[in-house]
N, C-alpha and C. Protein backbone atom coordinates (compact mmCIF):
# COMPACT_ATOMS: atom_id res chain seq x y z
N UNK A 1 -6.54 4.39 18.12
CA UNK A 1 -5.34 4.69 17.36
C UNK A 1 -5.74 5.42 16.08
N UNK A 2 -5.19 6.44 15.29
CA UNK A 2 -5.33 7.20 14.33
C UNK A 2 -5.33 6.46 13.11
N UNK A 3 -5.94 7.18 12.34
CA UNK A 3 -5.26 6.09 11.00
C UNK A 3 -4.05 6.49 9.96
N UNK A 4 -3.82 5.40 9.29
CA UNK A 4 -2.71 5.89 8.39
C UNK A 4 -3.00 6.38 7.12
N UNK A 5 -2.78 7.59 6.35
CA UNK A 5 -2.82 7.77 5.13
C UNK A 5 -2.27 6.92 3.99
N UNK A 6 -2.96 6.56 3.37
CA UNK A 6 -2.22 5.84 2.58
C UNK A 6 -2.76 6.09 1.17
N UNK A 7 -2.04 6.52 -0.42
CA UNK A 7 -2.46 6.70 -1.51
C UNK A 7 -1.61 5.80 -2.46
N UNK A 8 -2.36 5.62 -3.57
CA UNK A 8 -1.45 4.42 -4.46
C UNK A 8 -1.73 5.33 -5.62
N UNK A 9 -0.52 5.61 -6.39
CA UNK A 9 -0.73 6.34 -7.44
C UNK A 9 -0.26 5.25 -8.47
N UNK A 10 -0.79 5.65 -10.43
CA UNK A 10 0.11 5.32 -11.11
C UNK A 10 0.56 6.21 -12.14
N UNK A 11 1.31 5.89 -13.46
CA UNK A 11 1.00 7.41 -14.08
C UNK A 11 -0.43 7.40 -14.88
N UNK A 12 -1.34 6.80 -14.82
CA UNK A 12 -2.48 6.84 -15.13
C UNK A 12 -3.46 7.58 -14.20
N UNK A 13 -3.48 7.75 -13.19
CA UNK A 13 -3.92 7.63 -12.50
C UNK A 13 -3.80 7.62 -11.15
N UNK A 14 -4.78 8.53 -10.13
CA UNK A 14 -4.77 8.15 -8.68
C UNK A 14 -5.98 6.90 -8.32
N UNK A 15 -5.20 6.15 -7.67
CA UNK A 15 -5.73 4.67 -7.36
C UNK A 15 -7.04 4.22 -6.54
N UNK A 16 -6.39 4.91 -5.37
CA UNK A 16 -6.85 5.16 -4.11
C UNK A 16 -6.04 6.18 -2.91
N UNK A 17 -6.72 6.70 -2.35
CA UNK A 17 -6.67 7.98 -1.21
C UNK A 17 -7.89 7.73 -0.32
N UNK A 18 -7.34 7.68 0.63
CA UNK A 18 -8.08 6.65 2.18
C UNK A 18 -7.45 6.84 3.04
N UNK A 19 -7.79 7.26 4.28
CA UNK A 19 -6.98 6.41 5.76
C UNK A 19 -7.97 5.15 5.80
N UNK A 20 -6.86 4.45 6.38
CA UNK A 20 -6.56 2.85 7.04
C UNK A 20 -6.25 2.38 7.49
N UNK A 21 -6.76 1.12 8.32
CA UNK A 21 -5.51 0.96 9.46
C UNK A 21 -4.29 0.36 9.55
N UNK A 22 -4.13 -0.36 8.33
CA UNK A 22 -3.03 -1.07 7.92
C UNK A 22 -3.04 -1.26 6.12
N UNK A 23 -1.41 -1.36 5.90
CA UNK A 23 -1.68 -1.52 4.52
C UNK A 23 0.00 -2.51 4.50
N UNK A 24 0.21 -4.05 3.83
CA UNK A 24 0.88 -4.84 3.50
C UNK A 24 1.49 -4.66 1.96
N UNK A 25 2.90 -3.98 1.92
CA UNK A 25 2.88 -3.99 0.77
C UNK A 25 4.26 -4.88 0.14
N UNK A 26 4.09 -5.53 -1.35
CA UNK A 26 5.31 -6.60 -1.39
C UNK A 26 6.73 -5.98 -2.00
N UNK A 27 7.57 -5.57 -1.10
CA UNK A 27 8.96 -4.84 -1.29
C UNK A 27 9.56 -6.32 -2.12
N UNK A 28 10.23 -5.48 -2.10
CA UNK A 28 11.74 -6.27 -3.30
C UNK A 28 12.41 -7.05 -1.93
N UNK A 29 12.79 -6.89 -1.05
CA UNK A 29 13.44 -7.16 0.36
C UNK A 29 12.47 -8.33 1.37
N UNK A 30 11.34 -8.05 0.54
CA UNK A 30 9.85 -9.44 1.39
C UNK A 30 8.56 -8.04 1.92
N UNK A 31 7.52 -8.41 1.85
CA UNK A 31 6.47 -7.85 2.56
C UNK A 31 6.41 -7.14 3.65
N UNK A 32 5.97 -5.98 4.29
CA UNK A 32 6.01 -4.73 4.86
C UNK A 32 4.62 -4.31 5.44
N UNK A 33 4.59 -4.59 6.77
CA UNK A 33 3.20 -4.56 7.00
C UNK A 33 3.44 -2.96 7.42
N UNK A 34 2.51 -1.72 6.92
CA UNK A 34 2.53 -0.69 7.24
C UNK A 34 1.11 -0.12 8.19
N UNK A 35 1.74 0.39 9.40
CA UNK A 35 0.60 1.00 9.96
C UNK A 35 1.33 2.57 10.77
N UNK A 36 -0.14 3.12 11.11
CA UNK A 36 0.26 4.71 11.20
C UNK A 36 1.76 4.67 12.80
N UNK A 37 2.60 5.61 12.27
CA UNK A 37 3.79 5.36 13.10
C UNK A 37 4.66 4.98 12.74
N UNK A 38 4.56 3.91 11.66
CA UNK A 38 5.84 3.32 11.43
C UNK A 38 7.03 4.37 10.86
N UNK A 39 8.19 3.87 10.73
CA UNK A 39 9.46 4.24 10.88
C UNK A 39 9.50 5.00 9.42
N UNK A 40 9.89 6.19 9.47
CA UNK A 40 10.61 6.92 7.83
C UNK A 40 11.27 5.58 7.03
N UNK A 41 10.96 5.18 5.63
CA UNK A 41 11.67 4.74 4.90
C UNK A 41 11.18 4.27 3.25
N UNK A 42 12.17 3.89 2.62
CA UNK A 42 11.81 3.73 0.80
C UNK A 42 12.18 2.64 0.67
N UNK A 43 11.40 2.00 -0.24
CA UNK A 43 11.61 0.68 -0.80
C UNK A 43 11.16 0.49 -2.24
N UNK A 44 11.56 -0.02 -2.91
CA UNK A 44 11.01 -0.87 -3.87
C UNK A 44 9.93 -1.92 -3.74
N UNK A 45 9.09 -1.80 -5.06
CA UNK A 45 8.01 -2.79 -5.08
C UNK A 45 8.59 -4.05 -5.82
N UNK A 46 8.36 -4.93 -5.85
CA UNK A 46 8.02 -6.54 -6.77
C UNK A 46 6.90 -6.35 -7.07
N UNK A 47 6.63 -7.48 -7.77
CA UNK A 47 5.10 -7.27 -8.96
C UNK A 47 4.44 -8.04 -7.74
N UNK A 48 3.23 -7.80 -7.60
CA UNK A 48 2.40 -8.42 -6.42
C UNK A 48 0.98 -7.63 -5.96
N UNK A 49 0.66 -7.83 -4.37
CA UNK A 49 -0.66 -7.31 -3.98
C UNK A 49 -0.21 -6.45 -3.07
N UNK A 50 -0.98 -5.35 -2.97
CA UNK A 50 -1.41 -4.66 -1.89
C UNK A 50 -2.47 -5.21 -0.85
N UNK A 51 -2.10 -5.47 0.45
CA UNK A 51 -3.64 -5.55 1.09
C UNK A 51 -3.65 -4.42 2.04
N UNK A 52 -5.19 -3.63 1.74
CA UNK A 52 -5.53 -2.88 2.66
C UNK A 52 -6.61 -3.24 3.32
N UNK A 53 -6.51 -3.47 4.76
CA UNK A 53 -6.94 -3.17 6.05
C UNK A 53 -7.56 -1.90 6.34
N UNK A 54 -9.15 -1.97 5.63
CA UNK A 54 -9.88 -0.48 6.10
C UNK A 54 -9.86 -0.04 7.55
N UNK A 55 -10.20 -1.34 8.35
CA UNK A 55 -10.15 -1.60 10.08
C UNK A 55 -9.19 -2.66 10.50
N UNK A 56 -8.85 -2.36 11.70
CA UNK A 56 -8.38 -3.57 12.55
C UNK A 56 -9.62 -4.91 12.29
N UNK A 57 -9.26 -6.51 12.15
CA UNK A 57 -10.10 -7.33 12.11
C UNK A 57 -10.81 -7.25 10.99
N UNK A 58 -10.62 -6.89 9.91
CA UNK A 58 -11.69 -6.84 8.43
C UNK A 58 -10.79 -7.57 7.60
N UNK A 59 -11.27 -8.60 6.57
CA UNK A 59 -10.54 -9.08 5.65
C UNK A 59 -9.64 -7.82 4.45
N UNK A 60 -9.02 -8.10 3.79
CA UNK A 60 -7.90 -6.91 3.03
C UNK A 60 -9.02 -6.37 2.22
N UNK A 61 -8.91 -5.55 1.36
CA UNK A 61 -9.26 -5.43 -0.32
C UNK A 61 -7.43 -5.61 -0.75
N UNK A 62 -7.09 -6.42 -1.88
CA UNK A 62 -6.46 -6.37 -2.71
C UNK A 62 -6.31 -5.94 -3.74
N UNK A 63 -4.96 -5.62 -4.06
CA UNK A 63 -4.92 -4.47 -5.14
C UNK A 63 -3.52 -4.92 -5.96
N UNK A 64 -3.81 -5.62 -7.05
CA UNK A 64 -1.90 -6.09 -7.58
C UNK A 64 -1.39 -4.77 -8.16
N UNK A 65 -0.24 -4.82 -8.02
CA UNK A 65 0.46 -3.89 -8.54
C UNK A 65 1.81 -4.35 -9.03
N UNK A 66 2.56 -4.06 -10.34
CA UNK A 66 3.60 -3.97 -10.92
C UNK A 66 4.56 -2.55 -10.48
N UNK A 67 5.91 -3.26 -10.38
CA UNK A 67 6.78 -2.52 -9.70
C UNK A 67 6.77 -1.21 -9.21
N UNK A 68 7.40 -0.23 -8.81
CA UNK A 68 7.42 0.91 -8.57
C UNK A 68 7.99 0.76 -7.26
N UNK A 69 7.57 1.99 -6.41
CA UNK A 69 8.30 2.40 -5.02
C UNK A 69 6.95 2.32 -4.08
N UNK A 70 7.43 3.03 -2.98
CA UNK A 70 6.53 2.75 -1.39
C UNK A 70 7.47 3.62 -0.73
N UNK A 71 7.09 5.10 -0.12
CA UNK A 71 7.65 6.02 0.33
C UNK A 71 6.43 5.97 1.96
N UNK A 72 7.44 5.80 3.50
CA UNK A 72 6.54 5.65 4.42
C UNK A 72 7.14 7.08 5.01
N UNK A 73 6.45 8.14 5.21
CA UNK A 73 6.69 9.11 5.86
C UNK A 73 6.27 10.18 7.00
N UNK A 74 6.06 10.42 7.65
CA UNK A 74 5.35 11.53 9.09
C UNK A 74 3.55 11.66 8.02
N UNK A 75 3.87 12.00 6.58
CA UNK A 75 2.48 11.93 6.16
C UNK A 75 1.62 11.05 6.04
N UNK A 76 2.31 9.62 5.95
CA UNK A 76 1.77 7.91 5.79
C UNK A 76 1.98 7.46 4.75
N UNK A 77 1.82 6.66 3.99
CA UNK A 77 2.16 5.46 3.12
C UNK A 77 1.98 6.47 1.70
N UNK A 78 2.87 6.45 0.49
CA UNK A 78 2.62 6.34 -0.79
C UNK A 78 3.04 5.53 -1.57
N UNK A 79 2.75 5.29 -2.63
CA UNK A 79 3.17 4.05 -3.40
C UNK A 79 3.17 4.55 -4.79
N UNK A 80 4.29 4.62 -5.33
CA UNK A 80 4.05 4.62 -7.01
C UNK A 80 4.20 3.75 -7.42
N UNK A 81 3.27 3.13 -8.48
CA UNK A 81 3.31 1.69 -9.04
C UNK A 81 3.29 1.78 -10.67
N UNK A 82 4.08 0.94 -11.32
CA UNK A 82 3.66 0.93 -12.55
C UNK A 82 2.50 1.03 -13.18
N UNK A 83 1.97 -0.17 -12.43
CA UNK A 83 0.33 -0.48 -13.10
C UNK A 83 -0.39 -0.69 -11.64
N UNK A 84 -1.61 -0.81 -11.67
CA UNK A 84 -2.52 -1.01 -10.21
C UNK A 84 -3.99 -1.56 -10.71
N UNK A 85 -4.18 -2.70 -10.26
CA UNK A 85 -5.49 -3.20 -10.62
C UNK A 85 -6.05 -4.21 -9.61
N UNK A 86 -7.75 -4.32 -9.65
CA UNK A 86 -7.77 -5.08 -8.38
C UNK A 86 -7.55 -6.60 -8.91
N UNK A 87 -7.59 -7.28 -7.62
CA UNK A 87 -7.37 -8.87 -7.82
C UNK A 87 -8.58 -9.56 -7.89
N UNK A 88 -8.62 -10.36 -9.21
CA UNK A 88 -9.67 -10.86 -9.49
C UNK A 88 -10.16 -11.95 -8.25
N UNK A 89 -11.36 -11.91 -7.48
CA UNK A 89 -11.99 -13.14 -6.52
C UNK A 89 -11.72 -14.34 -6.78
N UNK A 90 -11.20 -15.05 -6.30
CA UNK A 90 -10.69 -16.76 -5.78
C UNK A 90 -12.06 -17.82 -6.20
């Protein structure tokens, strides 16, 4: 299966720019598991994590992010976020 593009911008800054095979992101509406294919659509963020799925079967990297949007389109995942930082280890 191909992978999905996926970039997280903020106005500081580009975040990350990667394909991946999945990326979970936390909408205003509940969590959104995104992978390449999925359906045209926009959402809003809640303050929360990103997990990206470099491969099928690999634990996430996490990434919190404060509000913004999540645009899924024929190009793959973007995300504008207020702020973007990683999640400190457990």
């Amino acid at each position: 299966m191909a992978d999905l593009h996926f970039e997280l911008v903020t106005p500081e800054r580009q975040v990350m720019s990667s394909d991946v095979y999945m990326v979970v992101i936390p909408g205003t509406e509940g969590e959104s598991g995104i992978m390449v294919g999925h359906a045209p659509y926009m959402t809003t963020l809640r303050d929360g994590e990103i997990a990206v799925f470099r491969s099928a079967g690999t634990q996430p990297e996490r990434i919190r992010v404060t509000g913004g949007f999540a645009e899924i389109s024929e190009r793959g995942l973007t995300v504008l976020a207020e702020s973007a930082g990683e999640t400190p280890a457990a």
